[in-house]
N, C-alpha and C. Protein backbone atom coordinates (compact mmCIF):
# COMPACT_ATOMS: atom_id res chain seq x y z
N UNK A 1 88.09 102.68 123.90
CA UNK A 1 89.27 102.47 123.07
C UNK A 1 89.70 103.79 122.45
N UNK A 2 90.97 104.24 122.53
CA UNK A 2 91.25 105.57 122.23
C UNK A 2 91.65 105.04 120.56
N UNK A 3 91.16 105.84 119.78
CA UNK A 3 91.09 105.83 118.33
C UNK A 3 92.38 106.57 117.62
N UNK A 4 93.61 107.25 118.01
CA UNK A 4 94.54 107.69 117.92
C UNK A 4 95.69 107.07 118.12
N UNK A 5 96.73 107.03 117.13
CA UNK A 5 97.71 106.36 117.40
C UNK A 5 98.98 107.22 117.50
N UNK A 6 99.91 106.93 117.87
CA UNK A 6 101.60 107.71 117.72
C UNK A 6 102.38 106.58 116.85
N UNK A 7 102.65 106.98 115.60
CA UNK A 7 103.97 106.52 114.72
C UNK A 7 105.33 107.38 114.22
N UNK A 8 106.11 106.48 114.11
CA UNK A 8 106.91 107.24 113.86
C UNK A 8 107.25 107.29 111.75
N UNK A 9 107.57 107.57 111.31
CA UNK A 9 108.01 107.54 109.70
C UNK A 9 109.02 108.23 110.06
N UNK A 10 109.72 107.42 108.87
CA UNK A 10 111.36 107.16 108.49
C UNK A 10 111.77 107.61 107.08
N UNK A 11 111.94 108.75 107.02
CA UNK A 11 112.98 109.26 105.57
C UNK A 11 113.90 109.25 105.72
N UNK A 12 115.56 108.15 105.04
CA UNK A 12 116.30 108.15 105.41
C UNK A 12 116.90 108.72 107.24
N UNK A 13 117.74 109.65 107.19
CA UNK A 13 118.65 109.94 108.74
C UNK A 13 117.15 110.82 109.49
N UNK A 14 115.86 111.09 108.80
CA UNK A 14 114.81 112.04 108.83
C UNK A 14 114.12 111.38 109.65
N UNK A 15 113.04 111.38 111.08
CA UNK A 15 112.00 110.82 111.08
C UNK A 15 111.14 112.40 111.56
N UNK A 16 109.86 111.37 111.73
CA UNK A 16 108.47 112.05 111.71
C UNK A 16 107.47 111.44 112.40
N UNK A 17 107.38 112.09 113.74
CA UNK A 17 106.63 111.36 114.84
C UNK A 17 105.61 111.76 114.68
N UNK A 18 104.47 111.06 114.44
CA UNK A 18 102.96 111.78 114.47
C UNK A 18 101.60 111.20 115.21
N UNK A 19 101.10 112.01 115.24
CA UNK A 19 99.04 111.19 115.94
C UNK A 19 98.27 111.31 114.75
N UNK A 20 97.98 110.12 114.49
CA UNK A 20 97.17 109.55 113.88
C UNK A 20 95.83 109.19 113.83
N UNK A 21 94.89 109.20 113.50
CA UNK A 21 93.79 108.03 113.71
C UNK A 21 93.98 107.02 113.28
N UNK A 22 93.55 105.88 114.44
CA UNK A 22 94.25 104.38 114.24
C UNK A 22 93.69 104.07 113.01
N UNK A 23 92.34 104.23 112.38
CA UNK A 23 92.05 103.97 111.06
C UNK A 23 92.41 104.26 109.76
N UNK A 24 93.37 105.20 109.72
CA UNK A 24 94.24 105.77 108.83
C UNK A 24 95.36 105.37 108.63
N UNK A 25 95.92 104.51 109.86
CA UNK A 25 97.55 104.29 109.98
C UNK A 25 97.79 103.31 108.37
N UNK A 26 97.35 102.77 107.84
CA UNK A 26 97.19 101.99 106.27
C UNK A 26 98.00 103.21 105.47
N UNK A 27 97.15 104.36 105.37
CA UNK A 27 97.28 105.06 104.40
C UNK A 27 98.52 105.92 104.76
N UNK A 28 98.76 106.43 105.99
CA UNK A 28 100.38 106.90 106.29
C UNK A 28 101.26 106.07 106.17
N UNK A 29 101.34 104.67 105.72
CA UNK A 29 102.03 103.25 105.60
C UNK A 29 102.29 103.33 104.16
N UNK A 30 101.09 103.50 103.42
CA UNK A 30 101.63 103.52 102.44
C UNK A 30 101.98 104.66 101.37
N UNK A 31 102.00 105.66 102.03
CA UNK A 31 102.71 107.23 101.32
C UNK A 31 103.71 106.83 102.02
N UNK A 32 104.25 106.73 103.52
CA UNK A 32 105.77 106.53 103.64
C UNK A 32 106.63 105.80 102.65
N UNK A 33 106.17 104.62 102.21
CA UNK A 33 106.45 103.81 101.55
C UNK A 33 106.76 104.52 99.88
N UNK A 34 105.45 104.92 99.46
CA UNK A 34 105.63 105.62 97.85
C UNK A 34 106.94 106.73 98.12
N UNK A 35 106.45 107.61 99.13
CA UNK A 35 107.95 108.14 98.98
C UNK A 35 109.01 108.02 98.97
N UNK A 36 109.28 106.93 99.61
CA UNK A 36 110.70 106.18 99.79
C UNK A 36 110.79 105.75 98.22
N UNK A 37 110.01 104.88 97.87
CA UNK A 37 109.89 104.27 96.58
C UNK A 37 110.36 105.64 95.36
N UNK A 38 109.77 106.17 95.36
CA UNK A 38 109.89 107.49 94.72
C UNK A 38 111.62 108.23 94.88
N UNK A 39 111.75 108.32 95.90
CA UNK A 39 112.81 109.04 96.44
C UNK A 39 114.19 108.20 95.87
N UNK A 40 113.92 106.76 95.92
CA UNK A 40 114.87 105.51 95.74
C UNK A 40 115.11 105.57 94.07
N UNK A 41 114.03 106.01 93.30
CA UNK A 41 113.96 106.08 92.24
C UNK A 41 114.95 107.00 91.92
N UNK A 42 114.77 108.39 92.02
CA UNK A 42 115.33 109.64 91.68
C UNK A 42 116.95 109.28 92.06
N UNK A 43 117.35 108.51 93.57
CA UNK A 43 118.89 109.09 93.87
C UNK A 43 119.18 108.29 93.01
N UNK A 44 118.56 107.17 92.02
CA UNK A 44 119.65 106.11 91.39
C UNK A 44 119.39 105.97 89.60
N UNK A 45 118.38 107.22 89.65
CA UNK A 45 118.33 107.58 87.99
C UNK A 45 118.96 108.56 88.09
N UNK A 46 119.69 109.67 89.44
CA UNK A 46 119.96 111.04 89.12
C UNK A 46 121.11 111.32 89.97
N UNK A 47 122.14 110.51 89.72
CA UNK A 47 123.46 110.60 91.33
C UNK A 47 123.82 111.85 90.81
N UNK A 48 124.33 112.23 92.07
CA UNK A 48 124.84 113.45 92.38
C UNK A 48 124.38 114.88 92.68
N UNK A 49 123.02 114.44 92.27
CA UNK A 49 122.17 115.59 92.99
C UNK A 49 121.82 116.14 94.62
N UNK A 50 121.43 117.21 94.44
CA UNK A 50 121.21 117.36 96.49
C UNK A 50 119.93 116.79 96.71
N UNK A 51 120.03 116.47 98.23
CA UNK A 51 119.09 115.59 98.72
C UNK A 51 117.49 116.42 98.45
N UNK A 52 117.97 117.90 98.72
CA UNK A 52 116.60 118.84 98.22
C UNK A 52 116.38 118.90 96.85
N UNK A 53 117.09 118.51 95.87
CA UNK A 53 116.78 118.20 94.41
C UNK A 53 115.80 116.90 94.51
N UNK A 54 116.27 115.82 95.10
CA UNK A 54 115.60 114.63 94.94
C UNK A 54 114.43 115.07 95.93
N UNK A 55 114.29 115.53 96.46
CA UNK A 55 112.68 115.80 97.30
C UNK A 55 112.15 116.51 96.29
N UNK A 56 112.51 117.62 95.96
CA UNK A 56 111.99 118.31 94.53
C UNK A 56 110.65 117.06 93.85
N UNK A 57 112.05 116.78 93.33
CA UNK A 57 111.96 115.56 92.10
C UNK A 57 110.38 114.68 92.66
N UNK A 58 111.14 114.27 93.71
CA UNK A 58 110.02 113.22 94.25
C UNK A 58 108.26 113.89 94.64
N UNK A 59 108.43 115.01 95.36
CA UNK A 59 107.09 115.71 95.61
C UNK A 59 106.69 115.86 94.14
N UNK A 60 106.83 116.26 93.34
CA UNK A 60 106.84 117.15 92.12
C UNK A 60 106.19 115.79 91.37
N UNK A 61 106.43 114.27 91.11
CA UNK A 61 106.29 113.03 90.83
C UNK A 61 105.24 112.33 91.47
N UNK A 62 104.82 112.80 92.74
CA UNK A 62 103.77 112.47 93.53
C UNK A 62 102.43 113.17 93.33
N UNK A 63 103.05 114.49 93.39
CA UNK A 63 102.07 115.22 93.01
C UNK A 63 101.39 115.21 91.62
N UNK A 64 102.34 115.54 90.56
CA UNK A 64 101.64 114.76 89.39
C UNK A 64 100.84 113.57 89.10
N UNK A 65 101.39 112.61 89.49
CA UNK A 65 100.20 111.31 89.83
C UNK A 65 99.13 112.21 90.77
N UNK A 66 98.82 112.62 91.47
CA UNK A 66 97.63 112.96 92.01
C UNK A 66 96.66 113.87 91.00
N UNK A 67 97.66 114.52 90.07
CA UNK A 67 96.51 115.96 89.49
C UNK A 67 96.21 114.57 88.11
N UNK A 68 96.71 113.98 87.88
CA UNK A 68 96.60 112.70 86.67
C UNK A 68 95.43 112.15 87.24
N UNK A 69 95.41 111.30 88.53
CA UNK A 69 94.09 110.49 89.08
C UNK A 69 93.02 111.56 88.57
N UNK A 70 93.28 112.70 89.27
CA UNK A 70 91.86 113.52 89.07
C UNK A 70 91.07 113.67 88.47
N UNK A 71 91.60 113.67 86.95
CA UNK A 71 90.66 113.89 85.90
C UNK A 71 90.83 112.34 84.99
N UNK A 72 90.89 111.16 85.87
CA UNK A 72 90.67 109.92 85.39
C UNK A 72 89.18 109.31 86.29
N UNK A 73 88.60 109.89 86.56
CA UNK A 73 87.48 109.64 87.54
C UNK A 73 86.48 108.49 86.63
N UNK A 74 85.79 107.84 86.93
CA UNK A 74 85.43 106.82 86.33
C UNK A 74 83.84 107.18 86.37
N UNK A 75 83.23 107.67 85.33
CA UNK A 75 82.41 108.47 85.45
C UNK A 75 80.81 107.11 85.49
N UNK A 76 81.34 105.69 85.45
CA UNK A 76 80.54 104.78 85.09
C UNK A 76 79.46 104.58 85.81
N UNK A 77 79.41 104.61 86.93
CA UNK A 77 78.62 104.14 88.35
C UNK A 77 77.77 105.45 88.58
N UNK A 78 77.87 106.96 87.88
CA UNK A 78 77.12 108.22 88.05
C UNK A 78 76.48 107.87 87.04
N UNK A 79 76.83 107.06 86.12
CA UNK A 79 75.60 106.89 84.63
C UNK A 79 74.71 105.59 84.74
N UNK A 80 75.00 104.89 85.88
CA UNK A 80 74.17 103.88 85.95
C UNK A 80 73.18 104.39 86.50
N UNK A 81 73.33 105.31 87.70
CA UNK A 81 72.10 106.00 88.16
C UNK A 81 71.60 106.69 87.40
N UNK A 82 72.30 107.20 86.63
CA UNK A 82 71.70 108.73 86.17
C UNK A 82 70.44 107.96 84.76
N UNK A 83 70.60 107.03 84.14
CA UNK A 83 70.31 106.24 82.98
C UNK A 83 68.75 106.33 83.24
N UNK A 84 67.84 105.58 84.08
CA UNK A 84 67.16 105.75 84.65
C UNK A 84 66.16 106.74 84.72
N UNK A 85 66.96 108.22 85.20
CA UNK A 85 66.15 109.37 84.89
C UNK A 85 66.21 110.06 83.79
N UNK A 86 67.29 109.35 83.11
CA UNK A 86 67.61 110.52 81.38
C UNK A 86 66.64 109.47 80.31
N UNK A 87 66.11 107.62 80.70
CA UNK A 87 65.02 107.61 80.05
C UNK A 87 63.92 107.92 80.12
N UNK A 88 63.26 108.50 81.41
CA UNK A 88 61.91 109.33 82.30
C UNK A 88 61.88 110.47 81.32
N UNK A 89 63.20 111.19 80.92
CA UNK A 89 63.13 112.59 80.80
C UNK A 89 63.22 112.25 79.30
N UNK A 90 63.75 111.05 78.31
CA UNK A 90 63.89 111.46 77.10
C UNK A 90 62.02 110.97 76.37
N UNK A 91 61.79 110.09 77.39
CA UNK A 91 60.18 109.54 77.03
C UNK A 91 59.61 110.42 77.71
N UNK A 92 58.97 111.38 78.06
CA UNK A 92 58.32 112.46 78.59
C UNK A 92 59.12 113.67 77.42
N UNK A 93 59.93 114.24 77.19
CA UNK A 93 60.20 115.08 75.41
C UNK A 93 59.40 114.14 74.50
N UNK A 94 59.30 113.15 74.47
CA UNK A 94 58.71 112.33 73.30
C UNK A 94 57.49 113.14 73.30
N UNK A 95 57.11 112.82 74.48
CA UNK A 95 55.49 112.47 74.35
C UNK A 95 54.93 113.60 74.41
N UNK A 96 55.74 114.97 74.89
CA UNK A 96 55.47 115.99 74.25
C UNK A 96 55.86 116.70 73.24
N UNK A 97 56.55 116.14 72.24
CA UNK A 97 56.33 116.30 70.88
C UNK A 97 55.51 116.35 69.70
């Protein structure tokens, strides 16, 4: 089974033919989508701008949500493990006290 796919994406009069891995095609589905979403946003909070303003706009909006996720990391599931060895290590300081 060949694991690669060919799609096409649709920005407005724009497309974008690409190879894929078939297991990925989800996630190129749904950035086509946010951008559109995104893009749909900008021409109808911002008429009259150029179409390279609203790409601006829109990359610039995407990208921010990404540098935002980053430092929202959910640090919970590294302290469940970690719990474990920080009571090994705080009862062993004890006990050499």
């Amino acid at each position: 089974m060949d694991d690669t796919l060919s799609i096409t994406l649709r920005f407005g009069s724009w497309t974008l033919p690409m190879t894929i891995r078939r297991d990925e095609e989800i996630f190129y589905r749904q950035a086509e989508k946010l951008i559109k979403e995104r893009f749909g946003f900008y021409t109808s909070s911002y008429p009259g701008q150029s179409s390279e303003m609203y790409l601006v706009m829109t990359i610039f909006d995407i990208a921010l949500q990404c540098k935002r996720q980053e430092t929202e990391v959910n640090a919970e599931p590294v302290m469940q493990l970690l719990r474990p060895l920080l009571n090994e290590v705080e009862a062993a300081l004890g006990k050499n006290i």
